[in-house]
Protein backbone atom coordinates (compact mmCIF):
# COMPACT_ATOMS: atom_id res chain seq x y z
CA UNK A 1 -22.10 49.28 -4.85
CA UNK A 2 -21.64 45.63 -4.28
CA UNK A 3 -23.01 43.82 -1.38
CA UNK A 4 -20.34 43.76 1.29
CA UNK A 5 -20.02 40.44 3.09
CA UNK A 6 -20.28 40.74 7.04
CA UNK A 7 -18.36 39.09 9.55
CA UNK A 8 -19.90 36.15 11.32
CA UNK A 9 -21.96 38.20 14.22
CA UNK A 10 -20.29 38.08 17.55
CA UNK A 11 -17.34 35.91 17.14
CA UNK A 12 -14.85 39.18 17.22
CA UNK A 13 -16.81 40.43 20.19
CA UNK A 14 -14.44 40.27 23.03
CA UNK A 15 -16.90 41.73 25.85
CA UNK A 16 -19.36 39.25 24.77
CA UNK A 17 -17.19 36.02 25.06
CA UNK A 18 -15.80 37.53 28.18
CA UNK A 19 -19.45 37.25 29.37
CA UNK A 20 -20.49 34.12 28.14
CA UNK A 21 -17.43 32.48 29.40
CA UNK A 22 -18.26 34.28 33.05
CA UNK A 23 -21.92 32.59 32.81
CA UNK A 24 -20.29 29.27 32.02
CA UNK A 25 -17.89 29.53 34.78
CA UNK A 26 -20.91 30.62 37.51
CA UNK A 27 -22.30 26.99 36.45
CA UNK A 28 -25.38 29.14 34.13
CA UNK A 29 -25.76 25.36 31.55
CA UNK A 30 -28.10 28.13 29.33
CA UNK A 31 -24.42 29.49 28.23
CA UNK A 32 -23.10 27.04 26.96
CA UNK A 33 -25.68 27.21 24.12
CA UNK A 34 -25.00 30.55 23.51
CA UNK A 35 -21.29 29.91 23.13
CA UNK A 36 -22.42 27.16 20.37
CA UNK A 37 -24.74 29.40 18.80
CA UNK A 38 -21.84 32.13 18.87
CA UNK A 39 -19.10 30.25 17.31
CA UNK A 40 -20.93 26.83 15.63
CA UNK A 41 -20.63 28.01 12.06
CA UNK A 42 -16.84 29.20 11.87
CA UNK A 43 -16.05 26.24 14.41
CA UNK A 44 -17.31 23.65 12.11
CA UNK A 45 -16.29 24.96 9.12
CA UNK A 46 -12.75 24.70 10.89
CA UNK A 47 -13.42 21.12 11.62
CA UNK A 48 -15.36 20.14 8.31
CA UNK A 49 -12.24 21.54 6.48
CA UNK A 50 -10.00 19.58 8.64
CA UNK A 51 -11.87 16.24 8.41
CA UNK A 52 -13.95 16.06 5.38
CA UNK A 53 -16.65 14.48 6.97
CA UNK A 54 -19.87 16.57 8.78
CA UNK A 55 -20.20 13.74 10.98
CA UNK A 56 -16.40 13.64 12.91
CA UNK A 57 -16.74 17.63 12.71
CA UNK A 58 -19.82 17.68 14.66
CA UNK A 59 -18.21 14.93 16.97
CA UNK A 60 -15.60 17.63 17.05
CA UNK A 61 -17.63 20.40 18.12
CA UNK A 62 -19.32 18.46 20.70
CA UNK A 63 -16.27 17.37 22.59
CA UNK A 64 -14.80 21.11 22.18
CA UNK A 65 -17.99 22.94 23.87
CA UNK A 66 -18.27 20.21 26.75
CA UNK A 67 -14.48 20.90 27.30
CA UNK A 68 -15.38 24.24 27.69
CA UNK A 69 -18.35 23.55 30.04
CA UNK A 70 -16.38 20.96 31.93
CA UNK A 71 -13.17 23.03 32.61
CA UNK A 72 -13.84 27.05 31.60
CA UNK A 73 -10.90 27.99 33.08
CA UNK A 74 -8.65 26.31 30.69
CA UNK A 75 -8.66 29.58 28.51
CA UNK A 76 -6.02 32.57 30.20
CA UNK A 77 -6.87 35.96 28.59
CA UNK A 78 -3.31 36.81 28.84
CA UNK A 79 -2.59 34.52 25.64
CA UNK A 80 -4.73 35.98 23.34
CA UNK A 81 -8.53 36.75 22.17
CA UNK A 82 -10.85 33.82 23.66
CA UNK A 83 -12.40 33.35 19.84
CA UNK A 84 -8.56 32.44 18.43
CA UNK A 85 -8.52 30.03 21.59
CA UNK A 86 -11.39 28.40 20.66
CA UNK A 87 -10.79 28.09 17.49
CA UNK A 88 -7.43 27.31 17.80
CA UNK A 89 -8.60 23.64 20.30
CA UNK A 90 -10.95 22.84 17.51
CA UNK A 91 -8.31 22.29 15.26
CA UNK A 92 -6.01 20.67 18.01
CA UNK A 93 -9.43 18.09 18.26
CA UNK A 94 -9.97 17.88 14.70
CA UNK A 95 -6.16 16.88 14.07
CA UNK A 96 -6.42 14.42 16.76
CA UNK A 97 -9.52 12.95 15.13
CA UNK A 98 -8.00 12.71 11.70
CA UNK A 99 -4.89 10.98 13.34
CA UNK A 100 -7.38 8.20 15.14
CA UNK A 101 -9.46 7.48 11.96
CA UNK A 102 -5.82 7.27 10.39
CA UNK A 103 -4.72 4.81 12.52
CA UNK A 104 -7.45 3.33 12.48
CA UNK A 105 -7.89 2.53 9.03
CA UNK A 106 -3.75 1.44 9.25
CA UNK A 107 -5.20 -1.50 12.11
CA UNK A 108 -8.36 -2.56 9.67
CA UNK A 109 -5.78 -2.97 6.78
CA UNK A 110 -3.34 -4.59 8.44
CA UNK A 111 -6.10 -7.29 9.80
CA UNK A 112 -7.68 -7.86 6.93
CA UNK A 113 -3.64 -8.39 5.00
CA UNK A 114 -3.26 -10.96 8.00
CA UNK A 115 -6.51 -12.67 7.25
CA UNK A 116 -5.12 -12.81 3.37
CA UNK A 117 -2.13 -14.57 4.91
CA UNK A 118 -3.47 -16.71 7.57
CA UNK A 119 -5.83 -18.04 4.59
CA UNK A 120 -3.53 -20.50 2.95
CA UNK A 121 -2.46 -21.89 6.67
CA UNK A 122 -6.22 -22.70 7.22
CA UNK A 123 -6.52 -24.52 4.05
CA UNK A 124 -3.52 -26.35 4.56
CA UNK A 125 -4.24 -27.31 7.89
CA UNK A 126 -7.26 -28.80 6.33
CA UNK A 127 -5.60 -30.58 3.67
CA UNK A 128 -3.25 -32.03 6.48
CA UNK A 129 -6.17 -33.29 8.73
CA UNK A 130 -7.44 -34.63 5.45
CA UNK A 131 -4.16 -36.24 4.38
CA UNK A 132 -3.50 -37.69 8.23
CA UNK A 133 -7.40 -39.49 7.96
CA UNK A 134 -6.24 -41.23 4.67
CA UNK A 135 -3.06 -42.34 5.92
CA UNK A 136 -5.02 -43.73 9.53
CA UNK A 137 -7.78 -45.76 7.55
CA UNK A 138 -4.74 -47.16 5.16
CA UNK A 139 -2.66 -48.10 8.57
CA UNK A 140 -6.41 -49.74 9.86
CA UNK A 141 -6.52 -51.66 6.71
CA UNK A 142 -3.01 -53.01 6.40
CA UNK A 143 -4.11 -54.15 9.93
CA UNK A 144 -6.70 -56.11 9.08
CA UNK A 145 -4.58 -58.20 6.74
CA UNK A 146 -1.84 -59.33 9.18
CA UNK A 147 -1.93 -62.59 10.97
CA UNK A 148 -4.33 -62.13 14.31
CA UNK A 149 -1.29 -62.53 17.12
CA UNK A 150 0.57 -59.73 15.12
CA UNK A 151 -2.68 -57.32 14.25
CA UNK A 152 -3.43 -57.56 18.27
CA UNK A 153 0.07 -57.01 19.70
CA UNK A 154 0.63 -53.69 17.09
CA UNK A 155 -3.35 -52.66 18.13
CA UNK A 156 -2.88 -52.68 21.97
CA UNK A 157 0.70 -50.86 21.72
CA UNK A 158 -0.86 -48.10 19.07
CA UNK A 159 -4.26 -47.70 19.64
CA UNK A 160 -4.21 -48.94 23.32
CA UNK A 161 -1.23 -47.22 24.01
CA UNK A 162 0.64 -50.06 26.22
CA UNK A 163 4.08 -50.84 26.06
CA UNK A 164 5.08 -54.52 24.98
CA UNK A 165 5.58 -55.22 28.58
CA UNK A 166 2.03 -54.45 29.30
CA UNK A 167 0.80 -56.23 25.70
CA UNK A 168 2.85 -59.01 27.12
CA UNK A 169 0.33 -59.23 30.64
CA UNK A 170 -2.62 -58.56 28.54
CA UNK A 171 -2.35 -61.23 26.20
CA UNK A 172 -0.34 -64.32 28.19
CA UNK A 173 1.98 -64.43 25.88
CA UNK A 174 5.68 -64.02 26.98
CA UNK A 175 7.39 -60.77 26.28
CA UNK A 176 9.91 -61.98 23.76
CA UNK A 177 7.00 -63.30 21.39
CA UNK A 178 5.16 -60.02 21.82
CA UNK A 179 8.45 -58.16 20.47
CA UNK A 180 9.10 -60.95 18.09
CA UNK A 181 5.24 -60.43 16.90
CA UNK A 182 5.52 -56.81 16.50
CA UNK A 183 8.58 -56.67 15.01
CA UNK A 184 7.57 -58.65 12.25
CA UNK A 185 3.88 -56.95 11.72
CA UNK A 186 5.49 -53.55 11.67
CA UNK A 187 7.62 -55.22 8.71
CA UNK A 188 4.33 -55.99 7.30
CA UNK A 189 2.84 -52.82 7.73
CA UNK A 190 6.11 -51.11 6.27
CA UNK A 191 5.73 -53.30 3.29
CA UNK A 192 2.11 -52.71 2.82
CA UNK A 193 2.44 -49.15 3.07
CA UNK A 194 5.05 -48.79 0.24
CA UNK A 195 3.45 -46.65 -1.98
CA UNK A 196 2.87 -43.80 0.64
CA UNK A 197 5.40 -41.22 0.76
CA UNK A 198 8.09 -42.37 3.37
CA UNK A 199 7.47 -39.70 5.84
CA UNK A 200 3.74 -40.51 5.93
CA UNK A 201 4.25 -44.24 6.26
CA UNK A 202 7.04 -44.34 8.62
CA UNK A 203 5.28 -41.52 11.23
CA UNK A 204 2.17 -43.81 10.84
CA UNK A 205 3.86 -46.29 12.25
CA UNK A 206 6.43 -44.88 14.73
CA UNK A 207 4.39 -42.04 16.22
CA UNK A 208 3.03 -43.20 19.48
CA UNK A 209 4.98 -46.86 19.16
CA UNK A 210 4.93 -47.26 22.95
CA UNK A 211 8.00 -49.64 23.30
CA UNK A 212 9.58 -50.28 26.46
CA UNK A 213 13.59 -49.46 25.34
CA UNK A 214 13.82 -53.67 25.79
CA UNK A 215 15.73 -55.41 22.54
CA UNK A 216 13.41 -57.74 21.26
């Protein structure tokens, strides 16, 4: 005759989870390892199948038997055979853990498709910061080259950040001149800066342009 394959020892043996589970509920910690010895192999063979990985079965295992230790009363006889309870939580767990490493994997992907996108915005922003130091050092050099009254009015009101009233105190000069002086540099400036695309030119100029709301 053939060899005959034998049931996994124990794990149909009613009386002896009945006992087991008493020892566990009278606080006995020794039981506990007896329950794992009783029911490791078909428990993470359940879990192993369920996860394909020995590593989140044994996880599995581990958080089943200190369920059990923590809270023995969870299992009511009247619902069936303690081994089909036990069995039947590992596979609750090891579903749970296959949903978390799902979800899981769902947040890693969707980071690392955000990174992909937020990619081109960094190197743009770079290219910006790159474009806006060009367009500064042209707007210092067209500067340079206008008569000394106009290069100092157009300095204090952009760089200084005073309106033409204030230029007006800091430099002696009476308030219509100042307008008249900056009026004229900006006209400069604007023709200086002709080959830069309009936007560029034009926000180099008029961004921070502190004028007082006056008519020159």
């Amino acid at each position: 005759m053939g060899a005959v394959s034998r049931p996994v020892p124990g794990v149909e043996d009613g009386v002896g989870d009945v006992e087991i589970l008493r020892r566990i509920r009278a606080g006995d910690r020794s039981a506990v390892d007896d329950l794992y010895e009783r029911f490791r192999r078909p428990a993470f063979a359940l879990a192993r199948r369920i996860l394909a990985d020995d590593g989140l079965a044994e996880d599995v295992l581990q958080e089943v038997f200190l369920g059990v230790w923590r809270d023995p009363h969870a299992y009511d006889g009247a619902r069936g055979s303690f081994a089909s309870w036990l069995l039947a939580v590992v596979h609750h767990k090891a579903v749970d853990a296959v949903r978390r490493e799902e979800s899981q994997r769902r947040r890693q992907a969707r980071a690392e498709d955000e990174a992909v996108l937020d990619a081109p915005v960094a190197v743009r922003d770079v290219a910006d910061d790159a474009w806006s130091r060009v367009v500064a050092e042209q707007v210092r050099s067209a500067l340079g080259e206008l008569p000394e009254s106009q290069k100092e009015a157009l300095t204090l009101a952009y760089y200084g950040g005073y309106t033409q009233r204030e230029v007006a105190a800091l430099t002696g000069a009476p308030l219509g001149t100042v307008k008249t002086r900056m009026l004229a540099g900006m006209r400069r400036l604007r023709s200086q800066l002709g080959g830069m695309p309009g936007e560029a030119a034009g926000g180099a100029l008029d961004d921070g342009a502190p004028f007082d709301g006056t008519a020159p």
